[in-house]
N, C-alpha and C. Protein backbone atom coordinates (compact mmCIF):
# COMPACT_ATOMS: atom_id res chain seq x y z
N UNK A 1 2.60 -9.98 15.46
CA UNK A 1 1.80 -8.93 16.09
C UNK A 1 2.48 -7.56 16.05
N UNK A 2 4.11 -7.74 16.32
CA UNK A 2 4.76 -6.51 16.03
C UNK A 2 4.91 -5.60 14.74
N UNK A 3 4.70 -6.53 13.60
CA UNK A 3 5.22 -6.22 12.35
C UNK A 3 4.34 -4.92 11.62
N UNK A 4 4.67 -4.17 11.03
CA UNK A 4 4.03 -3.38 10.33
C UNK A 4 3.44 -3.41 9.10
N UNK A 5 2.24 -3.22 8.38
CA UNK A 5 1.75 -3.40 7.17
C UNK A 5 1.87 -2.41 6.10
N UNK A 6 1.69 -2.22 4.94
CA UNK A 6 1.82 -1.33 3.65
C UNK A 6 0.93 -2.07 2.95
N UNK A 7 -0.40 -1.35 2.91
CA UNK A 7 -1.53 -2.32 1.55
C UNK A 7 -1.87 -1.96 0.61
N UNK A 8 -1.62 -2.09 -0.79
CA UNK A 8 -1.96 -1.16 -2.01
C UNK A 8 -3.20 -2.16 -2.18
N UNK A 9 -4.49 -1.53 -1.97
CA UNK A 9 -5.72 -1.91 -2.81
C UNK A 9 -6.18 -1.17 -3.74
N UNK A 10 -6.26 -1.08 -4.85
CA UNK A 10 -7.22 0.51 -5.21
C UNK A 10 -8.18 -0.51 -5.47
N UNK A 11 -9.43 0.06 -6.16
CA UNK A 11 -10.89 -0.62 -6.62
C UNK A 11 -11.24 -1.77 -6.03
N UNK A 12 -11.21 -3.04 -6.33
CA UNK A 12 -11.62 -4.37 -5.59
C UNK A 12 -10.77 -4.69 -5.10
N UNK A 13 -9.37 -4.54 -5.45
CA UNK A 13 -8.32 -4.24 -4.86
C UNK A 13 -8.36 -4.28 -2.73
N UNK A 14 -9.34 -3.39 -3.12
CA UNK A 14 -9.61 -3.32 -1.26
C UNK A 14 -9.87 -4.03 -0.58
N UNK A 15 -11.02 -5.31 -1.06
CA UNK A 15 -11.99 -6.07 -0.37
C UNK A 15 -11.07 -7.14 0.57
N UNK A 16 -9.57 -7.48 0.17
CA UNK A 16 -9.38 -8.46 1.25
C UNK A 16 -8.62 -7.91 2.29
N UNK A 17 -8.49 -6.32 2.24
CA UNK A 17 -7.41 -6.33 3.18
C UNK A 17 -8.34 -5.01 4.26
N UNK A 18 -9.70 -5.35 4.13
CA UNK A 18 -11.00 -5.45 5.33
C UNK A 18 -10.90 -6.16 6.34
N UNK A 19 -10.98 -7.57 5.15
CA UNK A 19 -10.33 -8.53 6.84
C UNK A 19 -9.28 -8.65 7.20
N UNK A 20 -8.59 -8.36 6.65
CA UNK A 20 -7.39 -8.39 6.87
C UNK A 20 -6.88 -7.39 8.23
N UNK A 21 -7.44 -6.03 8.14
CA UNK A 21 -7.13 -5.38 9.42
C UNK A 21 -8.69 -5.76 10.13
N UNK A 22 -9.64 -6.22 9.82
CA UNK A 22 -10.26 -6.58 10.81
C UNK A 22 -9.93 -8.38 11.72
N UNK A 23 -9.10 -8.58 11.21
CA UNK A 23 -8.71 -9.87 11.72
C UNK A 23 -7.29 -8.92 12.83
N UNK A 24 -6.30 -8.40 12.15
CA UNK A 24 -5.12 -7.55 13.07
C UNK A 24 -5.69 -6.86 14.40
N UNK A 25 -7.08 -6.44 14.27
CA UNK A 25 -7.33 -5.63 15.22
C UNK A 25 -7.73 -6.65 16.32
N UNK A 26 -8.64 -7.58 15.79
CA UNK A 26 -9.28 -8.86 16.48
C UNK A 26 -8.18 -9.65 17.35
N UNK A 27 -6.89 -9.72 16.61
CA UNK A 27 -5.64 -10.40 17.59
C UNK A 27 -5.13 -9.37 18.38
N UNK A 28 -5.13 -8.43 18.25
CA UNK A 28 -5.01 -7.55 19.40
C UNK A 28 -3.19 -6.75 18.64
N UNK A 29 -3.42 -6.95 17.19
CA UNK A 29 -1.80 -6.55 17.02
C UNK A 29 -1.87 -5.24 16.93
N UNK A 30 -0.50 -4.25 17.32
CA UNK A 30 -0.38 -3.42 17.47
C UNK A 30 0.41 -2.62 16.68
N UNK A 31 1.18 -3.08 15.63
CA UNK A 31 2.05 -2.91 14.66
C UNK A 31 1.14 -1.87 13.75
N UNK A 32 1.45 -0.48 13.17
CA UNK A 32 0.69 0.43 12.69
C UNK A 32 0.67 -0.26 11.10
N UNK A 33 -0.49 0.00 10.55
CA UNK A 33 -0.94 -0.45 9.27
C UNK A 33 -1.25 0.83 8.55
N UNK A 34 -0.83 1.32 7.22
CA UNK A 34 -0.63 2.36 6.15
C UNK A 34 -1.18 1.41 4.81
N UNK A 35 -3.03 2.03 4.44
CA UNK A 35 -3.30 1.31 3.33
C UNK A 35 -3.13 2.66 2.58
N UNK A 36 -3.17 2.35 1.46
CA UNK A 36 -3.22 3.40 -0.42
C UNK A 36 -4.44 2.31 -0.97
N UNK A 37 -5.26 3.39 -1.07
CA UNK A 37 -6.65 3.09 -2.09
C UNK A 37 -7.08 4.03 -2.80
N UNK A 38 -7.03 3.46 -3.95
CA UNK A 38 -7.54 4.40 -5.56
C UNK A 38 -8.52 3.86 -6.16
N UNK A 39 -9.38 5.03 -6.72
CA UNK A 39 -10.62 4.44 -7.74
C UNK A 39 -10.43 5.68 -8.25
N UNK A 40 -11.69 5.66 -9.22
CA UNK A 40 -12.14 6.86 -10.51
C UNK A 40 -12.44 8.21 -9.29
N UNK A 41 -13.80 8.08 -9.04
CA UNK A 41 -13.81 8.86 -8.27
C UNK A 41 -14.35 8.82 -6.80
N UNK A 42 -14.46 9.93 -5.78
CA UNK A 42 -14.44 10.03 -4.23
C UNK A 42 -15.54 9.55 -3.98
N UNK A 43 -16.69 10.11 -4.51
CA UNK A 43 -18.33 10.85 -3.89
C UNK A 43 -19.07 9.02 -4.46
N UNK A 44 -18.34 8.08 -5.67
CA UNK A 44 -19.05 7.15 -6.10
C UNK A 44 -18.50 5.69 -5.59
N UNK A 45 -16.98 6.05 -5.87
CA UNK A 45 -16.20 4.75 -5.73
C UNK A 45 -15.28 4.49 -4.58
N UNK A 46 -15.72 5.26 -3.59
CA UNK A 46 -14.61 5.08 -2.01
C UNK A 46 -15.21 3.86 -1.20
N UNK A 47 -14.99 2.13 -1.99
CA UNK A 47 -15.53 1.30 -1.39
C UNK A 47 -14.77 1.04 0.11
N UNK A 48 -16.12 0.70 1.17
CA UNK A 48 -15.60 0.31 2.22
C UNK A 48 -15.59 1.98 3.04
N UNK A 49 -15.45 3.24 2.50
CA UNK A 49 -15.46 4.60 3.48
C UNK A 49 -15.55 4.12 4.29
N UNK A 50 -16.55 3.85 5.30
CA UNK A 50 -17.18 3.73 6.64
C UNK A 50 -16.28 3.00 7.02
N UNK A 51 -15.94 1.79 6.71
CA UNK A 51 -15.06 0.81 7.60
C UNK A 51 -13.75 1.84 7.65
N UNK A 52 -13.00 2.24 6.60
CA UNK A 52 -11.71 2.62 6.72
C UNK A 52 -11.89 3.89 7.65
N UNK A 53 -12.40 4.73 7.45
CA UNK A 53 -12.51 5.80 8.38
C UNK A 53 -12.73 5.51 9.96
N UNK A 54 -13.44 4.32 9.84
CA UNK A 54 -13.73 4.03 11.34
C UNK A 54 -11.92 3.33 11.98
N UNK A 55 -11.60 2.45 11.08
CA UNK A 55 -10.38 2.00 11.08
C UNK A 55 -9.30 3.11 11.39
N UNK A 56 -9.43 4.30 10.86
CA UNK A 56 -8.30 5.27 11.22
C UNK A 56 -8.59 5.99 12.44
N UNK A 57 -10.25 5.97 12.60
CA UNK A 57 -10.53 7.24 13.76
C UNK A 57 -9.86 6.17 15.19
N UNK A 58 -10.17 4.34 15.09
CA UNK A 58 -10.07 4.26 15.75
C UNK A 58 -8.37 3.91 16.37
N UNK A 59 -7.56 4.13 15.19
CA UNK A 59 -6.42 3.85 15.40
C UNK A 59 -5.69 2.34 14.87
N UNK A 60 -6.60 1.70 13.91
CA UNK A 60 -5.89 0.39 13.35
C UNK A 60 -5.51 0.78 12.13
N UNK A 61 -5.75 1.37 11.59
CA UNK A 61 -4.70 2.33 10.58
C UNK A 61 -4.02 3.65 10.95
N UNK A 62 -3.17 3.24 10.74
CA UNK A 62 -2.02 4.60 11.08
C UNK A 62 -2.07 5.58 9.52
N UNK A 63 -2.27 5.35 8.67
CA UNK A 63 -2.34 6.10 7.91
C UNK A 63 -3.18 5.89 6.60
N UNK A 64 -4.22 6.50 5.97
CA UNK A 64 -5.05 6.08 4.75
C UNK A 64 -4.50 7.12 4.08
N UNK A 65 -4.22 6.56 2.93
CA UNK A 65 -3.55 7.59 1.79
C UNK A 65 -4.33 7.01 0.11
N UNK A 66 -5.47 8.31 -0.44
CA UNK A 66 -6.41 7.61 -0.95
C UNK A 66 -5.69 8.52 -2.60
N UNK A 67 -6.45 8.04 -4.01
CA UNK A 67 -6.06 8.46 -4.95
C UNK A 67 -6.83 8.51 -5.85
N UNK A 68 -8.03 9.15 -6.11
CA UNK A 68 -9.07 9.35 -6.78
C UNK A 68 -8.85 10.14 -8.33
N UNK A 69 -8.58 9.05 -9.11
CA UNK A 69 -7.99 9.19 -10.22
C UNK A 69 -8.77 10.59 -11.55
N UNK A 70 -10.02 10.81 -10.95
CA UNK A 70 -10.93 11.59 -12.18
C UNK A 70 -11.27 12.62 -11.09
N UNK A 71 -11.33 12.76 -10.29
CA UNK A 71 -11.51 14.29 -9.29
C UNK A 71 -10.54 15.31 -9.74
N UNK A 72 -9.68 14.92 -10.51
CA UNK A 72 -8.99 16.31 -10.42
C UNK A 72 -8.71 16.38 -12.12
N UNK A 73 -8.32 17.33 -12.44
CA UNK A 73 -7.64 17.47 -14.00
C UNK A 73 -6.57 16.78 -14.39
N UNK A 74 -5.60 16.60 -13.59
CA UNK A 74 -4.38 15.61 -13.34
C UNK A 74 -4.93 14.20 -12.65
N UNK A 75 -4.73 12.91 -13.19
CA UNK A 75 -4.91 11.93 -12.81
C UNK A 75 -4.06 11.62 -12.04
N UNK A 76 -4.07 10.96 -10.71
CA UNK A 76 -3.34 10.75 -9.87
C UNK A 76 -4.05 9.37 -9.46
N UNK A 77 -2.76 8.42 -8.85
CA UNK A 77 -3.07 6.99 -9.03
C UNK A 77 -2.12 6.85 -7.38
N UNK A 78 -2.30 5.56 -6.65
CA UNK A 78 -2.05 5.13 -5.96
C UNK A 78 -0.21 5.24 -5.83
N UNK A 79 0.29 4.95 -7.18
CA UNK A 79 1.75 4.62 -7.60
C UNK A 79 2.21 6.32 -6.58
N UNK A 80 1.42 7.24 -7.39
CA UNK A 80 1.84 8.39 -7.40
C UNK A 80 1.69 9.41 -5.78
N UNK A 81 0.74 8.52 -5.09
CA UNK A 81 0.53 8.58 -3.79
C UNK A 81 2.09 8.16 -2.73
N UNK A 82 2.59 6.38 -3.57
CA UNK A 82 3.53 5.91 -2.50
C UNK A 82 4.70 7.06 -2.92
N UNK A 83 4.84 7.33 -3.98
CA UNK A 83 6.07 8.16 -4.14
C UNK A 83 6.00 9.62 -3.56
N UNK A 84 4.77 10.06 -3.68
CA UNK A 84 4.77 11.32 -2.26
C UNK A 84 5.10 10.90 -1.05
N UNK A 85 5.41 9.67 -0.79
CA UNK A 85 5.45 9.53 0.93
C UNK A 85 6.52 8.58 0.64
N UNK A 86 7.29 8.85 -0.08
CA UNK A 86 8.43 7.63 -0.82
C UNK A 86 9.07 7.71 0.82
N UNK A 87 9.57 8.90 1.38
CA UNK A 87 10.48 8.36 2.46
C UNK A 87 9.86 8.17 3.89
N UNK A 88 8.67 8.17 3.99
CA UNK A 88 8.23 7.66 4.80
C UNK A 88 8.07 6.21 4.46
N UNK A 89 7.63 5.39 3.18
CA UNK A 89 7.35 4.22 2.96
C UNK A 89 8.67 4.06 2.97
N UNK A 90 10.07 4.41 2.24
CA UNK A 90 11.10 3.80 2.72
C UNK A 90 11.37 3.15 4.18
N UNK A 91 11.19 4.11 5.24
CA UNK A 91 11.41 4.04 6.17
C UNK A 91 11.07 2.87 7.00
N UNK A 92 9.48 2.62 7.01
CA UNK A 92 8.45 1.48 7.12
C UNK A 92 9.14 0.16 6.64
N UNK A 93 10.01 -0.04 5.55
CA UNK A 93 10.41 -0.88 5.04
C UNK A 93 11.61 -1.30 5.51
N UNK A 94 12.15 -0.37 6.00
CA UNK A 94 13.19 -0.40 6.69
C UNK A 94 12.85 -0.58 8.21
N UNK A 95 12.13 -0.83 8.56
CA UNK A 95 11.66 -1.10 10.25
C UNK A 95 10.98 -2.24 9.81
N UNK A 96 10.89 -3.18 9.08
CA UNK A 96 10.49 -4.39 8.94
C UNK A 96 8.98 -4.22 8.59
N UNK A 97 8.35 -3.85 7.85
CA UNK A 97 6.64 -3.56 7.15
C UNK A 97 6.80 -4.76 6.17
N UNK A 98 5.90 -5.35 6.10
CA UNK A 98 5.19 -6.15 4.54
C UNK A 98 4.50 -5.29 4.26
N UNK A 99 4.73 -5.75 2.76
CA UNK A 99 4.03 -5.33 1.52
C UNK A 99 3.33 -5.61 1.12
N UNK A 100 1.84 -5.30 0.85
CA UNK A 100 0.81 -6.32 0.06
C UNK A 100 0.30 -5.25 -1.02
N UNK A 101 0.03 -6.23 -1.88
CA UNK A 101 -0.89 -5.47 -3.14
C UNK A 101 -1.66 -6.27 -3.81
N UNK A 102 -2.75 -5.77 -3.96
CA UNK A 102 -4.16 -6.29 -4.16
C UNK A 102 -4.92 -5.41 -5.29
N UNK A 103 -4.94 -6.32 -6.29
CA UNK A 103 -6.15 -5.66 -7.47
C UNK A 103 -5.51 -6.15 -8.91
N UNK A 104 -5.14 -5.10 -9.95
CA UNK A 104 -5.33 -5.39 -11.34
C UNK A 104 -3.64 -5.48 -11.56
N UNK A 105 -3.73 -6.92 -12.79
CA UNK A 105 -2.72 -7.13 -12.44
C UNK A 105 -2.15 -6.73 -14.27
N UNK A 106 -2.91 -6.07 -15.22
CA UNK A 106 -2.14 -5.73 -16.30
C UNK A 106 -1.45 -4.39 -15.83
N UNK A 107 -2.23 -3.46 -15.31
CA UNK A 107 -1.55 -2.16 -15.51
C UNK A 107 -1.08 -1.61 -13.57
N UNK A 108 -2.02 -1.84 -12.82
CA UNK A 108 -1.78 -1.62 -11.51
C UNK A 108 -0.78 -2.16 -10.53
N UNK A 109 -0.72 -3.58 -10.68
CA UNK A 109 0.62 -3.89 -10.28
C UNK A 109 1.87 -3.71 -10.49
N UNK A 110 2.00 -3.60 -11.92
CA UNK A 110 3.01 -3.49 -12.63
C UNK A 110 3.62 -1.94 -11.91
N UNK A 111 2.76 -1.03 -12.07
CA UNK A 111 3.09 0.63 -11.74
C UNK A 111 3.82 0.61 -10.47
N UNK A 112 2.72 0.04 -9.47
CA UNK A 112 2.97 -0.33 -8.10
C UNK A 112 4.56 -0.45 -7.65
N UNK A 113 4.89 -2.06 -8.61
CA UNK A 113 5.83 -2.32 -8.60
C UNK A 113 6.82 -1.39 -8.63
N UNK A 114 7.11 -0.46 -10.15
CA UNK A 114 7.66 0.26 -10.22
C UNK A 114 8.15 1.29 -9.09
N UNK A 115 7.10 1.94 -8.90
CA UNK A 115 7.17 2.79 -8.04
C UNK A 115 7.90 2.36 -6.57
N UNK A 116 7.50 1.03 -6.28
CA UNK A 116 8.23 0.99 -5.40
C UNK A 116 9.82 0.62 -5.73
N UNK A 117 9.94 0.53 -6.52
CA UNK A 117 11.47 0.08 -7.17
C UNK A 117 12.44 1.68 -7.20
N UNK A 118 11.48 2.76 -7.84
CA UNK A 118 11.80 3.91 -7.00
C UNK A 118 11.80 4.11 -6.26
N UNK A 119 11.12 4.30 -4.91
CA UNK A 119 11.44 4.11 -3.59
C UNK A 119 12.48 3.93 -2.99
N UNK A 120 12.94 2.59 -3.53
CA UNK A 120 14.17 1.93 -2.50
C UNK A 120 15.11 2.47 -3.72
N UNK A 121 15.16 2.81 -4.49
CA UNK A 121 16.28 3.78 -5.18
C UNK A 121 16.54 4.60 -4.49
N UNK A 122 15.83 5.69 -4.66
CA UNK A 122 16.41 7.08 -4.84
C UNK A 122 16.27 6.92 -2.68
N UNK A 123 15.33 6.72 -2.30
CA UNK A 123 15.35 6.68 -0.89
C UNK A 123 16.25 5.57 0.27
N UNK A 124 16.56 4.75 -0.69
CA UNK A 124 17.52 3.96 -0.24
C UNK A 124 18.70 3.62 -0.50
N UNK A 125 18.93 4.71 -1.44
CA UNK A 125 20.60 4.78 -2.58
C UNK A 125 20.99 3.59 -3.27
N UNK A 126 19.74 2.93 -3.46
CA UNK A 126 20.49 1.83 -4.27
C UNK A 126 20.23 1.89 -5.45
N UNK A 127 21.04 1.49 -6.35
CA UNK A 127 21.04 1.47 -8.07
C UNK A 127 20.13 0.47 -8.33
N UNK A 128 19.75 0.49 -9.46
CA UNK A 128 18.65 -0.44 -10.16
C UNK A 128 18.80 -1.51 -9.79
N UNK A 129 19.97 -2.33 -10.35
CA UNK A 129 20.39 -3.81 -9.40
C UNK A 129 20.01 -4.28 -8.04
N UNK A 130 20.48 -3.45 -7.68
CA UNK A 130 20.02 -3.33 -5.99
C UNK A 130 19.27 -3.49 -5.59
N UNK A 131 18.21 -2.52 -6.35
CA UNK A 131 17.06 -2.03 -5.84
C UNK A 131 16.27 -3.81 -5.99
N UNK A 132 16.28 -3.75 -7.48
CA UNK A 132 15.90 -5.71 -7.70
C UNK A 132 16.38 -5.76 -6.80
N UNK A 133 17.37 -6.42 -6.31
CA UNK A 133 17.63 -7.40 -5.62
C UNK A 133 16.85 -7.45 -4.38
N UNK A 134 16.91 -5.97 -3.68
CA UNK A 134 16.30 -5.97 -2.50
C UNK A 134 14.69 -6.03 -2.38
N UNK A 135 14.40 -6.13 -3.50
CA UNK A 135 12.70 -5.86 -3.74
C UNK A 135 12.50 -7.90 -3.93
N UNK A 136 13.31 -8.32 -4.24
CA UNK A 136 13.11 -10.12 -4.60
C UNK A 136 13.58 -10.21 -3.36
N UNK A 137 14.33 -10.30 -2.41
CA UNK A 137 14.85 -10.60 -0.95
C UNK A 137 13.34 -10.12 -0.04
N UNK A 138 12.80 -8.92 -0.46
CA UNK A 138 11.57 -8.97 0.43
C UNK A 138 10.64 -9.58 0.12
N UNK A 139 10.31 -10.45 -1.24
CA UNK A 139 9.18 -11.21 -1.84
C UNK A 139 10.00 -12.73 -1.47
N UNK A 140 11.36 -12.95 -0.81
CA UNK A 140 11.82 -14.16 -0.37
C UNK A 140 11.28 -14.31 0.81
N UNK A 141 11.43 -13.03 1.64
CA UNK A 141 11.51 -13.00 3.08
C UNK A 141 10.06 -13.18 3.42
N UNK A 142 8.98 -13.34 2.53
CA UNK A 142 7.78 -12.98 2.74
C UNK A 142 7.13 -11.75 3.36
N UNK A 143 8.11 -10.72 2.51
CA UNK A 143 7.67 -9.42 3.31
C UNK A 143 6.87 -8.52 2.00
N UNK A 144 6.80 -9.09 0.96
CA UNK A 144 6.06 -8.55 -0.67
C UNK A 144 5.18 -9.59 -0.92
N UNK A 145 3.88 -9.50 -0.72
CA UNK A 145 3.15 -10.75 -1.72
C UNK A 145 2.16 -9.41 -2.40
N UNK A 146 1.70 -10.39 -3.41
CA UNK A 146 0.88 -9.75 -4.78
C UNK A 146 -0.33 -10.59 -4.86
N UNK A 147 -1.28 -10.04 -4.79
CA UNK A 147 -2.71 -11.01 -5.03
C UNK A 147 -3.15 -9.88 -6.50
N UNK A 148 -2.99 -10.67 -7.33
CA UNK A 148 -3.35 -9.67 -8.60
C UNK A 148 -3.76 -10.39 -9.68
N UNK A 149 -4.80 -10.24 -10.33
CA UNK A 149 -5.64 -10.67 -11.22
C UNK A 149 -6.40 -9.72 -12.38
């Protein structure tokens, strides 16, 4: 109930981690939840708006951080979202947060991954090694799972 969440959904990506804070809110947990959701674009592909917005106005997300890849001239992707908030998501990780990521698993996870492998680099001073290591210790600890297809 205490623990904190980090959810990368972009596109369908999203659909399980609906219930997912609608089940957190339902147990009454209080631990702040920070999703990242990306699609093409805002005005067509922001599946779920209504729920998530209602989710933040009402306080079961602590933070929506969205990435609408064709709105702008520069493509910007979810990856590129966690690394703007690299030391805040450090931080989260460091106060005990799981990790989840949800969606495509040729090119989206993989990035994901990355990116968070930067993260605990450069925000957590650890060298590449490290950084592995500590990124497989949180997929031991059950604090990283991947639903990706």
């Amino acid at each position: 109930p205490a623990t904190p969440a980090v959810m990368v959904g972009p596109g369908t990506g999203i659909a399980p981690f609906i219930g997912f804070l609608e089940d957190r809110g339902a147990r009454g947990h209080h631990a702040p939840n920070w999703l990242f959701f990306g699609e093409q674009h805002r005005a067509t592909d922001f599946y779920y708006e209504e729920e998530l917005t209602g989710f933040l106005a009402g306080g079961l997300l602590a933070r929506l951080d969205t990435a609408f890849s064709r709105d702008q001239r520069t493509k910007v992707y979810v990856q590129d979202r966690m690394r703007e908030h690299g030391p805040l998501l450090w931080s989260w990780l460091q106060d005990g947060a799981h990790f989840y990521v949800c969606g495509d698993a040729s090119r989206m996870a993989k990035d994901v991954d990355r990116a968070l492998r930067d993260i605990v680099t450069v925000h957590g001073g650890l060298d590449e090694a490290e950084a592995a290591t500590y990124i497989k210790q949180l997929a031991a600890d059950g604090r990283y799972a991947r639903d990706v297809y």
